[in-house]
PDB file of N, CA and C in Angstrom:
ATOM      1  N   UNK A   1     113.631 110.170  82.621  1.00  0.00           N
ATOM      2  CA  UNK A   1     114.148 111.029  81.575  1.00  0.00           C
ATOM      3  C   UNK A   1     115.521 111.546  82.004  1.00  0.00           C
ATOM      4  N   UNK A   2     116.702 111.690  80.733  1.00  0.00           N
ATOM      5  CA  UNK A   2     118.098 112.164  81.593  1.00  0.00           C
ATOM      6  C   UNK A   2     117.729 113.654  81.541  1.00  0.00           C
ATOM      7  N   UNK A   3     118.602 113.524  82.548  1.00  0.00           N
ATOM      8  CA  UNK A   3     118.782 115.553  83.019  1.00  0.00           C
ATOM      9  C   UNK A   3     118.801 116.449  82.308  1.00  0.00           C
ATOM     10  N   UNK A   4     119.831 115.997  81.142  1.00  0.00           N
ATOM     11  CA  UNK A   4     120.149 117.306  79.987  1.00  0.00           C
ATOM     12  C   UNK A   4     119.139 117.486  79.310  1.00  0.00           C
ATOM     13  N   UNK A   5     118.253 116.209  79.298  1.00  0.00           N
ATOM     14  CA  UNK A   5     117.011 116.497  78.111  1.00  0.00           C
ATOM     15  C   UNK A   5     116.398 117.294  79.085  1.00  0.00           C
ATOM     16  N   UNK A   6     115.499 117.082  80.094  1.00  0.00           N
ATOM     17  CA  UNK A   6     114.705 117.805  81.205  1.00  0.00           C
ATOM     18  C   UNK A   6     115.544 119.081  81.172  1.00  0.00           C
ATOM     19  N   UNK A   7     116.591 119.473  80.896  1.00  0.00           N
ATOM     20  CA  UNK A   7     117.049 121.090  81.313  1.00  0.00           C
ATOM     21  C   UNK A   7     116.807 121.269  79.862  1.00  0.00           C
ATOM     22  N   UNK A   8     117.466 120.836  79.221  1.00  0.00           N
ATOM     23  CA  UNK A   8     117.105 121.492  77.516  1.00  0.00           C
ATOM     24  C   UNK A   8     115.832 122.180  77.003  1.00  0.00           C
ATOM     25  N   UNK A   9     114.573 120.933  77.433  1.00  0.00           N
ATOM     26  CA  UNK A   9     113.188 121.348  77.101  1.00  0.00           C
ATOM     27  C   UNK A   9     112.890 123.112  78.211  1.00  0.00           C
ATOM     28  N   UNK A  10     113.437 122.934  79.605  1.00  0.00           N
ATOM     29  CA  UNK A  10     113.194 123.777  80.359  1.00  0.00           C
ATOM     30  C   UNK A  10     113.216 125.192  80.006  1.00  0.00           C
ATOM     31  N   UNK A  11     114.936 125.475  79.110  1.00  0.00           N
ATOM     32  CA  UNK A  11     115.544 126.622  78.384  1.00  0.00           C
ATOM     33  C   UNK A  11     114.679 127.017  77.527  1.00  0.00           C
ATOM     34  N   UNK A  12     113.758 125.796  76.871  1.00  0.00           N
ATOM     35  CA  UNK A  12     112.544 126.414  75.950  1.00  0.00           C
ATOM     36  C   UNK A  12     111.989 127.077  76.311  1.00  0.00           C
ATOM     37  N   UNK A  13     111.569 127.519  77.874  1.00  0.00           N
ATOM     38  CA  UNK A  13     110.306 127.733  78.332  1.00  0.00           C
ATOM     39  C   UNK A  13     109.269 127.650  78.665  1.00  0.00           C
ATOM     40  N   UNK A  14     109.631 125.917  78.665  1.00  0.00           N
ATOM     41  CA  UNK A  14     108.493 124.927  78.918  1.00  0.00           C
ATOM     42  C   UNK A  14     108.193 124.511  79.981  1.00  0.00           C
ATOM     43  N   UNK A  15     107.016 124.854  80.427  1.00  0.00           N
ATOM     44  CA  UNK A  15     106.324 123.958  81.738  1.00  0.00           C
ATOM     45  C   UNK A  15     106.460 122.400  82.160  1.00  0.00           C
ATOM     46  N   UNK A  16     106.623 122.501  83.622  1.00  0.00           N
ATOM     47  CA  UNK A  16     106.891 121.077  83.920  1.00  0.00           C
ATOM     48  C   UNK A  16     105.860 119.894  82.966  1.00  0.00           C
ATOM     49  N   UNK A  17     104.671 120.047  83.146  1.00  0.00           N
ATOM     50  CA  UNK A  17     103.593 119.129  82.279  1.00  0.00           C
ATOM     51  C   UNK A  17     104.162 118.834  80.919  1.00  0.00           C
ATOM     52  N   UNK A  18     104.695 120.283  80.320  1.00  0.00           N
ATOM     53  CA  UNK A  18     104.609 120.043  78.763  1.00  0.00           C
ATOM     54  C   UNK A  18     106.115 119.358  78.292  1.00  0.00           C
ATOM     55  N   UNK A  19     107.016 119.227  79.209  1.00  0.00           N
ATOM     56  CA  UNK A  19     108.467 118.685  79.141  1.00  0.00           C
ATOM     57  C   UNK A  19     107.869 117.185  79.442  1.00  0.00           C
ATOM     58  N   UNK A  20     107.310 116.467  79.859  1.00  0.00           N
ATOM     59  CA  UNK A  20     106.878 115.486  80.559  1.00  0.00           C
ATOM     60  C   UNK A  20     106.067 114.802  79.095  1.00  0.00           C
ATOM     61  N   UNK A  21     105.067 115.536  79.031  1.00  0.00           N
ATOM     62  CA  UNK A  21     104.163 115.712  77.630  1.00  0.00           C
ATOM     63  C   UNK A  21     105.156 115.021  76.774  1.00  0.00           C
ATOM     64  N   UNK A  22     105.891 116.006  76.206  1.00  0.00           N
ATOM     65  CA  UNK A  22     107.422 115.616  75.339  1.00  0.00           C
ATOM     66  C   UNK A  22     107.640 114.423  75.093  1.00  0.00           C
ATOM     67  N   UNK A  23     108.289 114.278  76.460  1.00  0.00           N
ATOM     68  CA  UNK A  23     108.993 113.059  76.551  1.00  0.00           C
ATOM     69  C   UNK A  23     108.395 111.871  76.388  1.00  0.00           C
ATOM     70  N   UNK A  24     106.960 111.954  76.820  1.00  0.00           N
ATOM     71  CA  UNK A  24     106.731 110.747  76.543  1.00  0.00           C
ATOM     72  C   UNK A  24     105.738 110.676  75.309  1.00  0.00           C
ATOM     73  N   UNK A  25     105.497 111.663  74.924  1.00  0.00           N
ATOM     74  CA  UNK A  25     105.064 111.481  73.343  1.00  0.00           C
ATOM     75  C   UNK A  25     106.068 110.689  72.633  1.00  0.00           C
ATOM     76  N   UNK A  26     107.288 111.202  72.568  1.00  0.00           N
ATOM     77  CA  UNK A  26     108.270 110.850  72.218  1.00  0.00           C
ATOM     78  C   UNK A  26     108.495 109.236  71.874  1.00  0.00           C
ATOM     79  N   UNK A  27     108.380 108.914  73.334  1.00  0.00           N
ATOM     80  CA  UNK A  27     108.666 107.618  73.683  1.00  0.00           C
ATOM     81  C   UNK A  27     107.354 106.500  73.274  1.00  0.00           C
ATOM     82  N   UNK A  28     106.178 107.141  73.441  1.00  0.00           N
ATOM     83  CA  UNK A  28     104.600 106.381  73.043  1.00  0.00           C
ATOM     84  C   UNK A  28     104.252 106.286  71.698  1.00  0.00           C
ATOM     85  N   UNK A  29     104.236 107.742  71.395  1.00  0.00           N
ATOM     86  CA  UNK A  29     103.795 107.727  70.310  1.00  0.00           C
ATOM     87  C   UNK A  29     104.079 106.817  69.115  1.00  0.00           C
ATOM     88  N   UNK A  30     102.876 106.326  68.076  1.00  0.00           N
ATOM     89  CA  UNK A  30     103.447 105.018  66.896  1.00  0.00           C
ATOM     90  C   UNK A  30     103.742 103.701  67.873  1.00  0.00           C
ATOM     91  N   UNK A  31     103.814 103.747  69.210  1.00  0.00           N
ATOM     92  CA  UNK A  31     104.105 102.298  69.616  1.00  0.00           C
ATOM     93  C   UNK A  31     102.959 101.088  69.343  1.00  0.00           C
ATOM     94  N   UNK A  32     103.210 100.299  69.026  1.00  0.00           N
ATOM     95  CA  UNK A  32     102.074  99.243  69.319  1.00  0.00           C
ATOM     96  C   UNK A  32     102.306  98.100  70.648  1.00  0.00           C
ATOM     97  N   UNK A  33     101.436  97.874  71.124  1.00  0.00           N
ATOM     98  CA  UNK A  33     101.388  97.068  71.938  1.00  0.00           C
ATOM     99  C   UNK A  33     101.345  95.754  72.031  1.00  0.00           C
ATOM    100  N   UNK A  34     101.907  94.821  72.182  1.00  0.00           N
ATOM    101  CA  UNK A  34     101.793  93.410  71.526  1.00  0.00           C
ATOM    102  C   UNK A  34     101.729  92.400  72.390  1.00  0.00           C
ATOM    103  N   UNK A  35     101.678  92.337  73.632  1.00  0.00           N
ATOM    104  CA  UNK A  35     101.413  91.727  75.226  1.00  0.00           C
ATOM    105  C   UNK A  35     101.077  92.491  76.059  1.00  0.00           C
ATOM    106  N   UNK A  36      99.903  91.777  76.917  1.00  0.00           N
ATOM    107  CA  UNK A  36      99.834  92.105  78.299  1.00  0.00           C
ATOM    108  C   UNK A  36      99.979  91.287  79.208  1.00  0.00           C
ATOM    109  N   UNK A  37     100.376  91.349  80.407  1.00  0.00           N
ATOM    110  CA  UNK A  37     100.772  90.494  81.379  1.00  0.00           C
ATOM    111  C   UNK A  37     100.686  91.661  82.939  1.00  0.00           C
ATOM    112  N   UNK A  38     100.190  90.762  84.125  1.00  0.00           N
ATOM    113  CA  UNK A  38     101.045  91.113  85.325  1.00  0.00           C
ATOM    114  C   UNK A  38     101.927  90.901  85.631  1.00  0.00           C
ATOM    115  N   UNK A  39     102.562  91.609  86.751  1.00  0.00           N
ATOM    116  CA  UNK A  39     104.407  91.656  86.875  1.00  0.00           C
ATOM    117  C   UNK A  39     103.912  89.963  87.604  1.00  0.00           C
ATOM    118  N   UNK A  40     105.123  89.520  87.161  1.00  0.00           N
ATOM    119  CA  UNK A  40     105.478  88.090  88.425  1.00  0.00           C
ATOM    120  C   UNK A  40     105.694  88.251  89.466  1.00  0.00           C
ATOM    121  N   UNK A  41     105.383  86.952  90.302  1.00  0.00           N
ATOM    122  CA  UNK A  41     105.902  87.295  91.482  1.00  0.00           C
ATOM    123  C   UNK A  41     107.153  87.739  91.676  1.00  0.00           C
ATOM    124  N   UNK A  42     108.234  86.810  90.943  1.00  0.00           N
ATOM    125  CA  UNK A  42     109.486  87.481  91.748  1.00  0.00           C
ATOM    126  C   UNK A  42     109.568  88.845  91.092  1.00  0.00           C
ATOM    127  N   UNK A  43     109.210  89.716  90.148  1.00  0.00           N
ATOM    128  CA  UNK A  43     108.878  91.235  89.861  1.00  0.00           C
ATOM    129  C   UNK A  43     108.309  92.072  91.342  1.00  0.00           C
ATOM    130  N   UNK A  44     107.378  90.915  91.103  1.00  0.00           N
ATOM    131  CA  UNK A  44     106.622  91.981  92.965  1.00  0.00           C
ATOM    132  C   UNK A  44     107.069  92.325  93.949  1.00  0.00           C
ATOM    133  N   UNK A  45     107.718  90.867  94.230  1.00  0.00           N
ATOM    134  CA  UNK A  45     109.149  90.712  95.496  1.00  0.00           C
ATOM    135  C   UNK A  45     110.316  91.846  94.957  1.00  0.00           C
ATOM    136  N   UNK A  46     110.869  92.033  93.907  1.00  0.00           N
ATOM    137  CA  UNK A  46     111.928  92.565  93.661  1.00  0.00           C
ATOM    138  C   UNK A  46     112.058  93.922  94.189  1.00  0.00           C
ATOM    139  N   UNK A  47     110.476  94.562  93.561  1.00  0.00           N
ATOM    140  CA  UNK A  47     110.168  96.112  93.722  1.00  0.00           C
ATOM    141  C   UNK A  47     109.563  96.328  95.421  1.00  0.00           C
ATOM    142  N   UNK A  48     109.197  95.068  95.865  1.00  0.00           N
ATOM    143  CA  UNK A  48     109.122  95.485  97.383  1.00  0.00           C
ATOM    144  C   UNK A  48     107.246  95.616  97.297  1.00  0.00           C
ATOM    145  N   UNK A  49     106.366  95.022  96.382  1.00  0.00           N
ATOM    146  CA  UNK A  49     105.393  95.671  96.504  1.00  0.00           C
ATOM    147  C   UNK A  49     104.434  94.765  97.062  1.00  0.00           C
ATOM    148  N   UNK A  50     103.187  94.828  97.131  1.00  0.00           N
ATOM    149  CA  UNK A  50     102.914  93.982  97.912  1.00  0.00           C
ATOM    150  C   UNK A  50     101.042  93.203  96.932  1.00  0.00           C
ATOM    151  N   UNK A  51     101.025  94.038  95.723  1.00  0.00           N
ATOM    152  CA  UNK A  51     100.499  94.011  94.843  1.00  0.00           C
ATOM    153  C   UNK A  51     100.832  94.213  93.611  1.00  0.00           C
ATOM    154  N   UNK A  52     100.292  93.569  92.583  1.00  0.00           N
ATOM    155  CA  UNK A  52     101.083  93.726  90.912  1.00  0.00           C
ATOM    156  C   UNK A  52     100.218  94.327  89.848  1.00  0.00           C
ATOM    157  N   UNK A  53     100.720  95.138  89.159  1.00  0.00           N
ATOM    158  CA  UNK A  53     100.071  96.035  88.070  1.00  0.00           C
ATOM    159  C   UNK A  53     100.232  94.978  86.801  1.00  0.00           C
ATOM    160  N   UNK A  54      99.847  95.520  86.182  1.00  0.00           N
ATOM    161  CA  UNK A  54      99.349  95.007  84.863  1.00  0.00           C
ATOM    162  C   UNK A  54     100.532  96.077  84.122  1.00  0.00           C
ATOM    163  N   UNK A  55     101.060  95.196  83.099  1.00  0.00           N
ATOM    164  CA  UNK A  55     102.158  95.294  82.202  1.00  0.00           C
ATOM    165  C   UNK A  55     102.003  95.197  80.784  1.00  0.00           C
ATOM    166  N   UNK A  56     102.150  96.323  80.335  1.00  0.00           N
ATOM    167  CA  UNK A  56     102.251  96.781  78.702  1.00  0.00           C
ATOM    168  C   UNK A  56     103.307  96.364  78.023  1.00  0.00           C
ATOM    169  N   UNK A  57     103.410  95.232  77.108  1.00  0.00           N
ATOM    170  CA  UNK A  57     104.718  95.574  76.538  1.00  0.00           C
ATOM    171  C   UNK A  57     104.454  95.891  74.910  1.00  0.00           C
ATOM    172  N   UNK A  58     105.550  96.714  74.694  1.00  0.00           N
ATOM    173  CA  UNK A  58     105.460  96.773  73.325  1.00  0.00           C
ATOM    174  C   UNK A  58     106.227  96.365  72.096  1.00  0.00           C
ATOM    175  N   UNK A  59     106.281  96.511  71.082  1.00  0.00           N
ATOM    176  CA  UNK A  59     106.963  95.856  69.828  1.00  0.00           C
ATOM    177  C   UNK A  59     108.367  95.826  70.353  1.00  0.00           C
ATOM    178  N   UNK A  60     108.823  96.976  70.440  1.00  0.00           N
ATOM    179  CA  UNK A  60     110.612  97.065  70.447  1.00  0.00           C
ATOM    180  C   UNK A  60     111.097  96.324  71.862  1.00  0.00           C
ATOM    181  N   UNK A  61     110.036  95.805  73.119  1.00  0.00           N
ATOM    182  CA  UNK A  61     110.650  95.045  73.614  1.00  0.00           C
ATOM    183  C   UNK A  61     110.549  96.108  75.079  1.00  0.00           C
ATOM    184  N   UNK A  62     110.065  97.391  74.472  1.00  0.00           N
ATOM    185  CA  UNK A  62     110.523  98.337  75.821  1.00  0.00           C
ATOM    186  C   UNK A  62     109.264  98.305  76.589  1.00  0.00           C
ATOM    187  N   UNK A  63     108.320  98.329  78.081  1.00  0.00           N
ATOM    188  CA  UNK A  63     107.574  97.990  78.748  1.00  0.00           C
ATOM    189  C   UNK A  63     106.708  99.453  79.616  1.00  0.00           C
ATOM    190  N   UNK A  64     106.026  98.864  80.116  1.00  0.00           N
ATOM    191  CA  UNK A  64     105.073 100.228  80.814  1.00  0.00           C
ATOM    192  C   UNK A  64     104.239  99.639  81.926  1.00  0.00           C
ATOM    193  N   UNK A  65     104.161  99.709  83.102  1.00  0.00           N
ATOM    194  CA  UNK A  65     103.179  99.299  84.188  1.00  0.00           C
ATOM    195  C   UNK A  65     102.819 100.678  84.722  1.00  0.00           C
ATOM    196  N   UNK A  66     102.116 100.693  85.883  1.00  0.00           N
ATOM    197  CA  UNK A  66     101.527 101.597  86.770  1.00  0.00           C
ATOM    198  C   UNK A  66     101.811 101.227  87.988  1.00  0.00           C
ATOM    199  N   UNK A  67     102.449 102.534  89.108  1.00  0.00           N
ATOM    200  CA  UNK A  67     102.971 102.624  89.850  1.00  0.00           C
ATOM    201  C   UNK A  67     102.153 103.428  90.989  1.00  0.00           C
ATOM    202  N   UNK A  68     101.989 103.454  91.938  1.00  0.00           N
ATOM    203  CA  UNK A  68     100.505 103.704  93.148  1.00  0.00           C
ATOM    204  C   UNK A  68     101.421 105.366  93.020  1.00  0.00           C
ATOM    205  N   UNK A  69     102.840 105.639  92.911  1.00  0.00           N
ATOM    206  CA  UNK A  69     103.059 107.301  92.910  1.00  0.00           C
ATOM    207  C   UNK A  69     104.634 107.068  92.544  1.00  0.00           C
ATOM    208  N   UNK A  70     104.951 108.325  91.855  1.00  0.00           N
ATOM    209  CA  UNK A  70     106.238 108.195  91.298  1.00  0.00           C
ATOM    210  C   UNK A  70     107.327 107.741  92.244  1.00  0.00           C
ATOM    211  N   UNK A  71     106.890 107.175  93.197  1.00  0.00           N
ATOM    212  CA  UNK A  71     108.210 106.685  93.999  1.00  0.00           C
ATOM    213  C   UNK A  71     108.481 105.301  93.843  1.00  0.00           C
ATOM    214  N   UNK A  72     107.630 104.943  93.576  1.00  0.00           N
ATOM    215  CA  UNK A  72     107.326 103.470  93.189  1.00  0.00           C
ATOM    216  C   UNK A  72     107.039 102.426  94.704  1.00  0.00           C
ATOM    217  N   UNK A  73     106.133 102.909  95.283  1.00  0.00           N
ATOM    218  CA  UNK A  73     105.417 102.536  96.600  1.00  0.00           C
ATOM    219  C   UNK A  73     104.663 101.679  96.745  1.00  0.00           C
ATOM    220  N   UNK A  74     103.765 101.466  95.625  1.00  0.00           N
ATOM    221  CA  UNK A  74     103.411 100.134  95.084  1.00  0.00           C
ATOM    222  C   UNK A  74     102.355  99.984  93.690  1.00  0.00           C
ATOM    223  N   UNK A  75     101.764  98.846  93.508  1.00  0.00           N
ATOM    224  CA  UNK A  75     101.117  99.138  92.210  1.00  0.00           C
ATOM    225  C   UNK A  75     100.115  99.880  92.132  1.00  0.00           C
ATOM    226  N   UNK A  76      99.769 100.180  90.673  1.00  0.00           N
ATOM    227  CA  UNK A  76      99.086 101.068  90.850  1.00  0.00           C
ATOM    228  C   UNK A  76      97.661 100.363  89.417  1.00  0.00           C
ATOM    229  N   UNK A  77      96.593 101.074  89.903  1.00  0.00           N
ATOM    230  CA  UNK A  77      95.637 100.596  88.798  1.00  0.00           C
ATOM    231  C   UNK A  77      95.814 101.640  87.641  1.00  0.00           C
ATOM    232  N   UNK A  78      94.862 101.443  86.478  1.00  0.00           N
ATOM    233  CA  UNK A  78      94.826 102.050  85.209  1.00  0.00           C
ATOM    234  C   UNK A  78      93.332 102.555  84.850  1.00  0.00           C
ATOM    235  N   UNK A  79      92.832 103.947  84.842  1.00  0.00           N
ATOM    236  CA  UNK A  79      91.727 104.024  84.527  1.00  0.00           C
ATOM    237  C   UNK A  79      91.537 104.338  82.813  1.00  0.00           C
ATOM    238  N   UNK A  80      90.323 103.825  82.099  1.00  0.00           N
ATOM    239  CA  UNK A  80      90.030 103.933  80.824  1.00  0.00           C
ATOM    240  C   UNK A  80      88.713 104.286  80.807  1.00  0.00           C
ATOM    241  N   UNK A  81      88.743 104.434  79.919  1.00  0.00           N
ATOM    242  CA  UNK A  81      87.599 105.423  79.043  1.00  0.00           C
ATOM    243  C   UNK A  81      86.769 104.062  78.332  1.00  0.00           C
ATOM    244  N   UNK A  82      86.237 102.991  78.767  1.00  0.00           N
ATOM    245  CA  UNK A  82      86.038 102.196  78.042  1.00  0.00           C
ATOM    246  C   UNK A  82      84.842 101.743  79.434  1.00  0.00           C
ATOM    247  N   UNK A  83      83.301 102.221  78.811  1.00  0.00           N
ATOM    248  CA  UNK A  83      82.309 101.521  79.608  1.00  0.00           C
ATOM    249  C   UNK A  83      82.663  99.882  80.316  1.00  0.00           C
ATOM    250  N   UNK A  84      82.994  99.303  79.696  1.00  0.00           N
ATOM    251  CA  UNK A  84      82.775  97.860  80.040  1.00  0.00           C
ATOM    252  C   UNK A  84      84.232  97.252  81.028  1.00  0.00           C
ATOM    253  N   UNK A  85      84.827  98.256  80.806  1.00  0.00           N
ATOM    254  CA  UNK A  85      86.316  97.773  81.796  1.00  0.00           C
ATOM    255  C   UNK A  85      86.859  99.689  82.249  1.00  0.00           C
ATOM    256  N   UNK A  86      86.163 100.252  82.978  1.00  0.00           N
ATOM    257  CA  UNK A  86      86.109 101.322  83.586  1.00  0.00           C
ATOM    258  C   UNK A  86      87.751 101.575  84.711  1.00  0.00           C
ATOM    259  N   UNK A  87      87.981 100.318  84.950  1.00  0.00           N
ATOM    260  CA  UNK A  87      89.404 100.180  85.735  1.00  0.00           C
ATOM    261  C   UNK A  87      90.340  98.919  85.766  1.00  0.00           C
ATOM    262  N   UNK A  88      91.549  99.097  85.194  1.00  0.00           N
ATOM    263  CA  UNK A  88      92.251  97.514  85.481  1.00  0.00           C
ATOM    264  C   UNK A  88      92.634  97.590  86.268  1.00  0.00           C
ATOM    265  N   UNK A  89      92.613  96.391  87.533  1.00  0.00           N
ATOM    266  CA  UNK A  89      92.607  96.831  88.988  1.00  0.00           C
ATOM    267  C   UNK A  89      93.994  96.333  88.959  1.00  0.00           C
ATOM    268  N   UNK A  90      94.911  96.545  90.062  1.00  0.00           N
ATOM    269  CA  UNK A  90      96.307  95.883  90.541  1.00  0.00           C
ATOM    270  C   UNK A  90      95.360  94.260  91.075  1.00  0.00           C
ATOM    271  N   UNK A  91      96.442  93.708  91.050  1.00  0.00           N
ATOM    272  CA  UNK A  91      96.062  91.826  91.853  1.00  0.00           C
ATOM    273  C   UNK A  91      96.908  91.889  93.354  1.00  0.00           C
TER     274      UNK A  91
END
């Protein structure tokens, strides 16, 4: 997220969570999803990781994986709410 937006929401009075919240409502919300895929190898190699997440993409082209912690340290799994697939694991 750029800075000015993150200070703007802040001046509201808004909590770190709910600026975060925001933003990515913002950005999610109405999206549809229209592929899934794992990163490629040379994706894996690129980011240094040593395992690959599973990759969201959506209509407009813009993308979403999972990351093991915001530093991007390595992949990360996805938990759901869905009895029959309880976790999509990293490969």
């Amino acid at each position: 997220m750029r800075q000015e937006y993150f200070e703007r929401l802040k001046k509201m009075g808004l909590k770190p969570d709910q600026i975060w919240r925001q933003g990515c409502l913002e950005k999610l919300k109405g999206r549809t999803i229209v592929d899934v895929c794992y990163l490629t190898d040379g994706e894996q190699d690129d980011l240094g990781w040593s395992r690959k997440s599973l990759v969201l993409i959506f209509e407009d082209g813009n993308y979403i994986f999972a990351s093991s912690d915001d530093e991007g340290n390595d992949a990360g799994a996805l938990f759901t709410s869905w009895d029959d697939l309880p976790t999509i694991p990293v490969v």
